[in-house]
PDB file of N, CA and C in Angstrom:
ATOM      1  N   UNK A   1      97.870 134.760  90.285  1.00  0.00           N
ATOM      2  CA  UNK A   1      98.199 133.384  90.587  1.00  0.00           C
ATOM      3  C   UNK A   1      98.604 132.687  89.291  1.00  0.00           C
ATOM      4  N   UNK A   2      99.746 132.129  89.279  1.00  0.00           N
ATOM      5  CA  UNK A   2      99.759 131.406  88.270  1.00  0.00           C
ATOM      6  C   UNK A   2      99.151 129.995  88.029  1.00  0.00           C
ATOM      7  N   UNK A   3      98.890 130.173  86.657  1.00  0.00           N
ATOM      8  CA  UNK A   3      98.595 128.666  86.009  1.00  0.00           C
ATOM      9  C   UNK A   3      98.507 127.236  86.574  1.00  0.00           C
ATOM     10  N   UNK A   4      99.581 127.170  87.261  1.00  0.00           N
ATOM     11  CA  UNK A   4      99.942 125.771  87.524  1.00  0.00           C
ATOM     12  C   UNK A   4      99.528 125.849  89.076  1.00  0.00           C
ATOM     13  N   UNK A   5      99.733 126.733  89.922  1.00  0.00           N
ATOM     14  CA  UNK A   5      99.280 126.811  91.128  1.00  0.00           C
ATOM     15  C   UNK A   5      98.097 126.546  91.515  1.00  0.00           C
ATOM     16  N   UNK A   6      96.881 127.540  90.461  1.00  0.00           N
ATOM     17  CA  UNK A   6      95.336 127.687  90.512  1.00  0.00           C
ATOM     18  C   UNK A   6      95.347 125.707  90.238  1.00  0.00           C
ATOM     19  N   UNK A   7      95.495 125.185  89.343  1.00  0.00           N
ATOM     20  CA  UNK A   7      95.656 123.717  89.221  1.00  0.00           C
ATOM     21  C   UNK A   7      95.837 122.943  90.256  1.00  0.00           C
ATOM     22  N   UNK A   8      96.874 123.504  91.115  1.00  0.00           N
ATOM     23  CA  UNK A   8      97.259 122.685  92.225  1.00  0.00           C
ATOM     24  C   UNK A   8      96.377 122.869  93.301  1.00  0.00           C
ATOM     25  N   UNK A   9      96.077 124.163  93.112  1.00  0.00           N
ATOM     26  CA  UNK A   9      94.709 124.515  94.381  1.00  0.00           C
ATOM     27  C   UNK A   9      93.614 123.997  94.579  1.00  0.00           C
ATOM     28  N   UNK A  10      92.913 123.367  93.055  1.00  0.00           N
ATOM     29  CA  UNK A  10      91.972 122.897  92.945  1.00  0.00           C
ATOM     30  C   UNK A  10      92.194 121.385  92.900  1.00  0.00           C
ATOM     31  N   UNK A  11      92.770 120.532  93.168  1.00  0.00           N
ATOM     32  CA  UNK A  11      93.530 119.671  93.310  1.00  0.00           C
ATOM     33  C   UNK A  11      93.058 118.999  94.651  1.00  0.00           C
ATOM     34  N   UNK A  12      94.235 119.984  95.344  1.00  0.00           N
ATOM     35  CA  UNK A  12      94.359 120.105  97.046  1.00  0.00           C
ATOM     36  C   UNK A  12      92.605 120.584  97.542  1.00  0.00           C
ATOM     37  N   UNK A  13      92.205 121.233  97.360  1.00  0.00           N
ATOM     38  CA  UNK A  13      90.346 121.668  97.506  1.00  0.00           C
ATOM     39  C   UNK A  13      90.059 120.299  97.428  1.00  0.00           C
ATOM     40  N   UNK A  14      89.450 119.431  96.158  1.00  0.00           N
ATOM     41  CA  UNK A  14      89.213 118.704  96.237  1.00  0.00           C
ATOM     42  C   UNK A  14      89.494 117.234  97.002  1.00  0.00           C
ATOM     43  N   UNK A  15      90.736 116.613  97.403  1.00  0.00           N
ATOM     44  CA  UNK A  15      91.051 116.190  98.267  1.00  0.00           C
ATOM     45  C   UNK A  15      90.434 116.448  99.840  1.00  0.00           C
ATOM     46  N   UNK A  16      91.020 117.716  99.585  1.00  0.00           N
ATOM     47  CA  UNK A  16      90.349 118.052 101.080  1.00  0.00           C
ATOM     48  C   UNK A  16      88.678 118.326 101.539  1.00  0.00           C
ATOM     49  N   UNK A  17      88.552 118.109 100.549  1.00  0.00           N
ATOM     50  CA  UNK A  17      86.582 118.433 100.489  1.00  0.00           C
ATOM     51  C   UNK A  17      86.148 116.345 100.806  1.00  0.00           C
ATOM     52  N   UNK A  18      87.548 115.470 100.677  1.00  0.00           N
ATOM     53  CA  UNK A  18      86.929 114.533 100.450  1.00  0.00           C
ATOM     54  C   UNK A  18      86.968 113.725 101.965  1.00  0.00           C
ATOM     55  N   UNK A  19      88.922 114.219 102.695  1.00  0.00           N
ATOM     56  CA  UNK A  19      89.401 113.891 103.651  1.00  0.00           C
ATOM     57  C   UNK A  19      90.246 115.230 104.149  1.00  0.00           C
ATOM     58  N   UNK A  20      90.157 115.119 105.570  1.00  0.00           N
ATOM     59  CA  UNK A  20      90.554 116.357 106.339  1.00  0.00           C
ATOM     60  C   UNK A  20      92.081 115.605 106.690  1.00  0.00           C
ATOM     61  N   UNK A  21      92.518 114.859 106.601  1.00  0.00           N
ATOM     62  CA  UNK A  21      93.791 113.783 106.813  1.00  0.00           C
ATOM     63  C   UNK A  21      94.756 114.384 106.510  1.00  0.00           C
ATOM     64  N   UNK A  22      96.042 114.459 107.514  1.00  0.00           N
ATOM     65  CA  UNK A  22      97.313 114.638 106.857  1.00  0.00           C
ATOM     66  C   UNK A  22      98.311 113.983 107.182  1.00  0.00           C
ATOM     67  N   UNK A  23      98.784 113.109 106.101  1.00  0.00           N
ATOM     68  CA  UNK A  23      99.671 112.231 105.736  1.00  0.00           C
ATOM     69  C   UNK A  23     101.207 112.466 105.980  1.00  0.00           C
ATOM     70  N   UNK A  24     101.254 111.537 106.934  1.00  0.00           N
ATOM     71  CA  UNK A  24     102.813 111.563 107.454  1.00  0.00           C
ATOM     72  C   UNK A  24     103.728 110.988 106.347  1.00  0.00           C
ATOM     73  N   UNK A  25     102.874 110.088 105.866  1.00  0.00           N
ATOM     74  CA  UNK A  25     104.228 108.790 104.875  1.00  0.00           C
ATOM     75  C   UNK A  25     103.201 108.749 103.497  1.00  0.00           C
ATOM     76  N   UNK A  26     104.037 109.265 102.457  1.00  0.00           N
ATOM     77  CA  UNK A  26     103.607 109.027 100.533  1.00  0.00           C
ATOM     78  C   UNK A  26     103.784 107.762 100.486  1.00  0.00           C
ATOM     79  N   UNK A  27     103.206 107.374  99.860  1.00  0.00           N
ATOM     80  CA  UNK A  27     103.760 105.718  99.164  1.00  0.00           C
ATOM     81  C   UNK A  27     102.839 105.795  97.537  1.00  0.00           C
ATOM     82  N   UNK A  28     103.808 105.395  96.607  1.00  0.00           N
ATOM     83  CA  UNK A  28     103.693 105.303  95.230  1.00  0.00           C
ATOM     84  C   UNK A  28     103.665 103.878  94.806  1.00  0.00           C
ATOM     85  N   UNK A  29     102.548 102.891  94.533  1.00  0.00           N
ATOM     86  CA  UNK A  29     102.348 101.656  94.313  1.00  0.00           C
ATOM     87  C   UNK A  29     102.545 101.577  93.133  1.00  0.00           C
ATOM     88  N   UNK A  30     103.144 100.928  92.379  1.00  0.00           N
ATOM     89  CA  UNK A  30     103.415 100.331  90.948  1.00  0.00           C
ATOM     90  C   UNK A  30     103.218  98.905  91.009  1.00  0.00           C
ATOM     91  N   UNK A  31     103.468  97.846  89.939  1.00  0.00           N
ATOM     92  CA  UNK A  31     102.775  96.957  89.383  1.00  0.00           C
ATOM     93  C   UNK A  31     103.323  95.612  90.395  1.00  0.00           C
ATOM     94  N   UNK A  32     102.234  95.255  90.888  1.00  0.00           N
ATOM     95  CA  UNK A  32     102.064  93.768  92.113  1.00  0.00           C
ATOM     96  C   UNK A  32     101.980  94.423  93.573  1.00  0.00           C
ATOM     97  N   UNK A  33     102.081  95.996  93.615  1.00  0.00           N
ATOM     98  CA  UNK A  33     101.709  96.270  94.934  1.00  0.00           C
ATOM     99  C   UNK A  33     100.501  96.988  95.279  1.00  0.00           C
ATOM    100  N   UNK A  34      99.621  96.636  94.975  1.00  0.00           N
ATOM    101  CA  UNK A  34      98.585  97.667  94.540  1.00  0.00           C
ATOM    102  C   UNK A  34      97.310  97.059  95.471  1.00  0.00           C
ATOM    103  N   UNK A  35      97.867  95.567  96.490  1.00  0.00           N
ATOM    104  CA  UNK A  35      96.873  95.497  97.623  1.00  0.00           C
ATOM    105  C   UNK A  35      97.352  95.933  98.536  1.00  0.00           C
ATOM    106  N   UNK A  36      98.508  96.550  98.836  1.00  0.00           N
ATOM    107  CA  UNK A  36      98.708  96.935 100.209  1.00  0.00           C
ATOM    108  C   UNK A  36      98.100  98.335  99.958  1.00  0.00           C
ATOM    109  N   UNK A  37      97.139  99.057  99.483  1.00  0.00           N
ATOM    110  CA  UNK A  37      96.513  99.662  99.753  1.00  0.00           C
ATOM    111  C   UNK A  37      94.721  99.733 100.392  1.00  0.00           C
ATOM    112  N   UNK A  38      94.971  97.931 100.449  1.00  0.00           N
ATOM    113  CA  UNK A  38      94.010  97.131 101.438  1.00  0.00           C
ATOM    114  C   UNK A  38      94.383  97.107 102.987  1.00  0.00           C
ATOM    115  N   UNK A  39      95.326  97.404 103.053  1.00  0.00           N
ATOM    116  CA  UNK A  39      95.760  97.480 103.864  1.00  0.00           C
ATOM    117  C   UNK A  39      95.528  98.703 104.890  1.00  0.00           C
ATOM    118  N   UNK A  40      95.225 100.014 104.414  1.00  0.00           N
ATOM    119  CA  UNK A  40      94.943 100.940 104.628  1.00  0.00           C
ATOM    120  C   UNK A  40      93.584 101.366 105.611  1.00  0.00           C
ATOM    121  N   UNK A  41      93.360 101.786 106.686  1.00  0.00           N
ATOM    122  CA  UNK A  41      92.517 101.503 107.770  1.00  0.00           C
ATOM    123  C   UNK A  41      91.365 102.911 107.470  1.00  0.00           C
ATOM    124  N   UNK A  42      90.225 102.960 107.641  1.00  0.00           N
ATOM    125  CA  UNK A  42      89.732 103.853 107.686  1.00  0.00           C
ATOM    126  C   UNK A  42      89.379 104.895 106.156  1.00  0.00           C
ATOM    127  N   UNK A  43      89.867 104.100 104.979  1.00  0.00           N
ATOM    128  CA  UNK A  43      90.386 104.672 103.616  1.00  0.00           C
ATOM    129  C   UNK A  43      89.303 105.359 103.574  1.00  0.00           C
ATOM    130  N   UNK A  44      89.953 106.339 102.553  1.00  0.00           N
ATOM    131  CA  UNK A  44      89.021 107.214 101.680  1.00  0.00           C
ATOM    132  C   UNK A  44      89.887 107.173 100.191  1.00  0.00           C
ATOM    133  N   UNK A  45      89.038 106.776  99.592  1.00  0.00           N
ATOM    134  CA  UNK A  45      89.753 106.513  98.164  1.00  0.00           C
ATOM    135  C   UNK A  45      88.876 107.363  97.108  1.00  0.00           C
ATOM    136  N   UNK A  46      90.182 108.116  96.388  1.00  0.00           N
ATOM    137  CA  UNK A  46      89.648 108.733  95.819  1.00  0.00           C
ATOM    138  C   UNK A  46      90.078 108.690  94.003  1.00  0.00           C
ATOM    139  N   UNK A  47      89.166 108.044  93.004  1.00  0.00           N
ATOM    140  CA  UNK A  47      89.633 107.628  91.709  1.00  0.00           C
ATOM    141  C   UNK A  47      90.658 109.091  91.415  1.00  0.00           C
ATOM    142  N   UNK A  48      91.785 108.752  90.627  1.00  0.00           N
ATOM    143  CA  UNK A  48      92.447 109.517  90.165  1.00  0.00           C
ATOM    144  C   UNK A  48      91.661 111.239  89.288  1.00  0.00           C
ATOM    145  N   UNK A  49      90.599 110.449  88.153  1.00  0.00           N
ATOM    146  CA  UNK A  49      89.611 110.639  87.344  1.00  0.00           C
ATOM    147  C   UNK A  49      89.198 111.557  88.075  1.00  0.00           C
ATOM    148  N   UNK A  50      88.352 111.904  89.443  1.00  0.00           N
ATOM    149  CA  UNK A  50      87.436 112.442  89.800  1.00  0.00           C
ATOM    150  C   UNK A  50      88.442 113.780  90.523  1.00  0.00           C
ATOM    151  N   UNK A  51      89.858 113.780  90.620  1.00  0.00           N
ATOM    152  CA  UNK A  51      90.690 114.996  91.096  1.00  0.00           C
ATOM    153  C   UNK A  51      90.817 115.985  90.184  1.00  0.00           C
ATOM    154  N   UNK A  52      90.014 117.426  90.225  1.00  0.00           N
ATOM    155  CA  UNK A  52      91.031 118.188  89.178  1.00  0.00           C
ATOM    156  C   UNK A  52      92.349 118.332  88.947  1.00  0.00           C
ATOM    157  N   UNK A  53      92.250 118.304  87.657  1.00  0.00           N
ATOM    158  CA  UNK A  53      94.074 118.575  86.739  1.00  0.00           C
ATOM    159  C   UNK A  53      95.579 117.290  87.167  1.00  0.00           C
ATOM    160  N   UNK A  54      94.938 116.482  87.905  1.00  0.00           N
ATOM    161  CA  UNK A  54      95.253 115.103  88.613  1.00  0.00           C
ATOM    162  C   UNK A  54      95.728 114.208  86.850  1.00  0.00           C
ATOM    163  N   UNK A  55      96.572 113.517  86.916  1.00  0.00           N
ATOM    164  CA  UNK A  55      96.812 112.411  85.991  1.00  0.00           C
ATOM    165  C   UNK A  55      96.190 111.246  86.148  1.00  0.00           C
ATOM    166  N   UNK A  56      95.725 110.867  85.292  1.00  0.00           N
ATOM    167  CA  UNK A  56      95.286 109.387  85.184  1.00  0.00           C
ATOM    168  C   UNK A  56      96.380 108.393  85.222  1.00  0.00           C
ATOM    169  N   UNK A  57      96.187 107.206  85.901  1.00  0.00           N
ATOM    170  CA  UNK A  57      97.483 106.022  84.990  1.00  0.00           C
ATOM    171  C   UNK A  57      96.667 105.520  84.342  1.00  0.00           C
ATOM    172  N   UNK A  58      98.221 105.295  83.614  1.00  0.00           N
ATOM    173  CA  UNK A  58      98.387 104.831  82.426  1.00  0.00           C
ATOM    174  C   UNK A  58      98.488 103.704  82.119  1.00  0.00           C
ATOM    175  N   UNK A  59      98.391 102.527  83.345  1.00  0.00           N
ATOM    176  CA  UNK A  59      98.653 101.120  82.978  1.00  0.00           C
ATOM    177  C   UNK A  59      97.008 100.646  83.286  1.00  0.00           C
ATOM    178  N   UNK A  60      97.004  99.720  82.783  1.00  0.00           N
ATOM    179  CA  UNK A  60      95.686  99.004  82.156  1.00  0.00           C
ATOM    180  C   UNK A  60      95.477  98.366  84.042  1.00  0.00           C
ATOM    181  N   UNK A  61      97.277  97.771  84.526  1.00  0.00           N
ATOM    182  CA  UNK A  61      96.647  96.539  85.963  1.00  0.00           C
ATOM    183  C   UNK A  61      96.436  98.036  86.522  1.00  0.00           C
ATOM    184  N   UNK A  62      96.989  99.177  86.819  1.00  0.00           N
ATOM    185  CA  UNK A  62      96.957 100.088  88.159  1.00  0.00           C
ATOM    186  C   UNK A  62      95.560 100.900  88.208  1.00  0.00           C
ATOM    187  N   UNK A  63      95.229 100.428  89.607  1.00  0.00           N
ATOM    188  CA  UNK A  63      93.786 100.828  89.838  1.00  0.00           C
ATOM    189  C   UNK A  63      93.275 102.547  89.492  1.00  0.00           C
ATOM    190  N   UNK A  64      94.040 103.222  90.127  1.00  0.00           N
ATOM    191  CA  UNK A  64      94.284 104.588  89.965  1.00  0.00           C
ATOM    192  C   UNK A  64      93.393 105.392  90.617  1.00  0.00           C
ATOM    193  N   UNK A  65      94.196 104.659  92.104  1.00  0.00           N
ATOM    194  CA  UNK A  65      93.187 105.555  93.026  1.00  0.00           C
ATOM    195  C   UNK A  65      94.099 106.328  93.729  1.00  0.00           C
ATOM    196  N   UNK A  66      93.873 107.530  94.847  1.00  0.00           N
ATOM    197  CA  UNK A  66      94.297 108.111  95.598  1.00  0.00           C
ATOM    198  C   UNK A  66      93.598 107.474  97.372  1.00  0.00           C
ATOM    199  N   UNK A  67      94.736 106.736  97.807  1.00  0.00           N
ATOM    200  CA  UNK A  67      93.555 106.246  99.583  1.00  0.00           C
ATOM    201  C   UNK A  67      94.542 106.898 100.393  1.00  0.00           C
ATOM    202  N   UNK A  68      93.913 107.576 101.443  1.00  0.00           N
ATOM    203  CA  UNK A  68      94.065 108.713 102.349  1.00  0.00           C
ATOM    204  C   UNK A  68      93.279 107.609 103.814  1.00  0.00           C
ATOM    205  N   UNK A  69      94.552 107.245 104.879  1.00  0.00           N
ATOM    206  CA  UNK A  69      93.682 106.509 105.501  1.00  0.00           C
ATOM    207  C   UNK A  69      95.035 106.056 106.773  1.00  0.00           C
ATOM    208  N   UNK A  70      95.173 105.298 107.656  1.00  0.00           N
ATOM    209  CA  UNK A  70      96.359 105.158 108.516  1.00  0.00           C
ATOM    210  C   UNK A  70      96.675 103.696 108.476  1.00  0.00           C
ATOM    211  N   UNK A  71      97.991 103.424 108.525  1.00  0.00           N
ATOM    212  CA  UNK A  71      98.673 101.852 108.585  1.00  0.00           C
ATOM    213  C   UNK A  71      99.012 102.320 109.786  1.00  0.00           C
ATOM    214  N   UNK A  72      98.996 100.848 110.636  1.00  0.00           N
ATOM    215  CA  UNK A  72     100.408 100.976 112.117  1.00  0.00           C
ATOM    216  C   UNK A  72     100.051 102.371 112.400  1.00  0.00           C
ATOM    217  N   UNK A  73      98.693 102.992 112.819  1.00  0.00           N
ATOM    218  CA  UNK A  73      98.661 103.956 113.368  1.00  0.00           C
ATOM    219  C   UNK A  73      99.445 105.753 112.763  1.00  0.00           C
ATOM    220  N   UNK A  74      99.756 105.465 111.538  1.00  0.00           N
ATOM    221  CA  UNK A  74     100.824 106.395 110.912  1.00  0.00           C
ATOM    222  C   UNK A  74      99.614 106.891 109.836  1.00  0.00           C
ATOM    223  N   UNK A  75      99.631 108.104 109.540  1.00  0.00           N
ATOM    224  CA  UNK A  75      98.619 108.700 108.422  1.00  0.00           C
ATOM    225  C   UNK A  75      99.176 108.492 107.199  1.00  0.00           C
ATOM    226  N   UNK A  76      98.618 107.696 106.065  1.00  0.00           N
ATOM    227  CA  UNK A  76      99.176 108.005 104.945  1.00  0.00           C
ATOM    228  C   UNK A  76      98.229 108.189 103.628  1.00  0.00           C
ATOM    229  N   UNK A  77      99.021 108.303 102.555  1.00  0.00           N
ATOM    230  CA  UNK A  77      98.286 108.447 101.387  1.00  0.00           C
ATOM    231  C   UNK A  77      98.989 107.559 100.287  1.00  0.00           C
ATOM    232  N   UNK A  78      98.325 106.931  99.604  1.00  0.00           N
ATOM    233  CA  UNK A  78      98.568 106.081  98.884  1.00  0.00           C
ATOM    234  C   UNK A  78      98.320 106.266  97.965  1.00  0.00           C
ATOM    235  N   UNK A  79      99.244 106.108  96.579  1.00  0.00           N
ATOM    236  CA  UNK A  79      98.950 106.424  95.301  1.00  0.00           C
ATOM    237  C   UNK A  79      98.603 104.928  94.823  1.00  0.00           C
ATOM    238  N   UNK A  80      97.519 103.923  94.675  1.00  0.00           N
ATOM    239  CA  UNK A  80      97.482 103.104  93.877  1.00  0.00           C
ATOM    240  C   UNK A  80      97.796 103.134  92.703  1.00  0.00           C
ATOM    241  N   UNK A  81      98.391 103.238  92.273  1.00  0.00           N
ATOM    242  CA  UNK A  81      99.021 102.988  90.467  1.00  0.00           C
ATOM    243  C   UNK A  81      99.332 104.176  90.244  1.00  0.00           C
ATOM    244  N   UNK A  82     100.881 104.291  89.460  1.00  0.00           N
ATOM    245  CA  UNK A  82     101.154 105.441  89.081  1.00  0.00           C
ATOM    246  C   UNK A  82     100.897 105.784  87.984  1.00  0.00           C
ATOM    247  N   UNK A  83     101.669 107.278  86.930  1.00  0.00           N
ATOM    248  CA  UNK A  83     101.107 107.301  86.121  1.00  0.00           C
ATOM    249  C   UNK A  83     102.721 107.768  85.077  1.00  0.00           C
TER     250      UNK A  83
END
């Protein structure tokens, strides 16, 4: 297995150890949109920090979470703050 895969595996493990959810619609929040992930029904939020091999952001406002949760009935995942 390569390098970057085993990374991604443990990644995806973790996520999924947190929420069994699968996300119809990505959404990538950058700077002033970062409550419509209040918006998010049922969340499971997961700090960036606590994902293996996961990036942190890098901006001081972006929360830097991962929420796994449904809008309008649609599954999604939400990147609060990018990186």
């Amino acid at each position: 297995m390569l390098e970057l895969e085993r990374q991604i595996n443990s990644a995806v493990e973790h996520i999924r150890n947190k929420s069994q959810l699968v996300p119809e619609i990505a959404v990538i929040l950058g700077t002033g949109l970062g409550a419509l992930a209040q918006q998010v029904k049922e969340a499971i939020e997961i700090p960036y920090e606590e994902i293996p091999n996961f990036p942190t952001s890098t901006l001081e406002t972006h929360a830097g979470n991962l929420v796994l949760g449904s809008i309008e009935g649609k599954n999604v995942v939400v990147m609060q703050g990018r990186f």
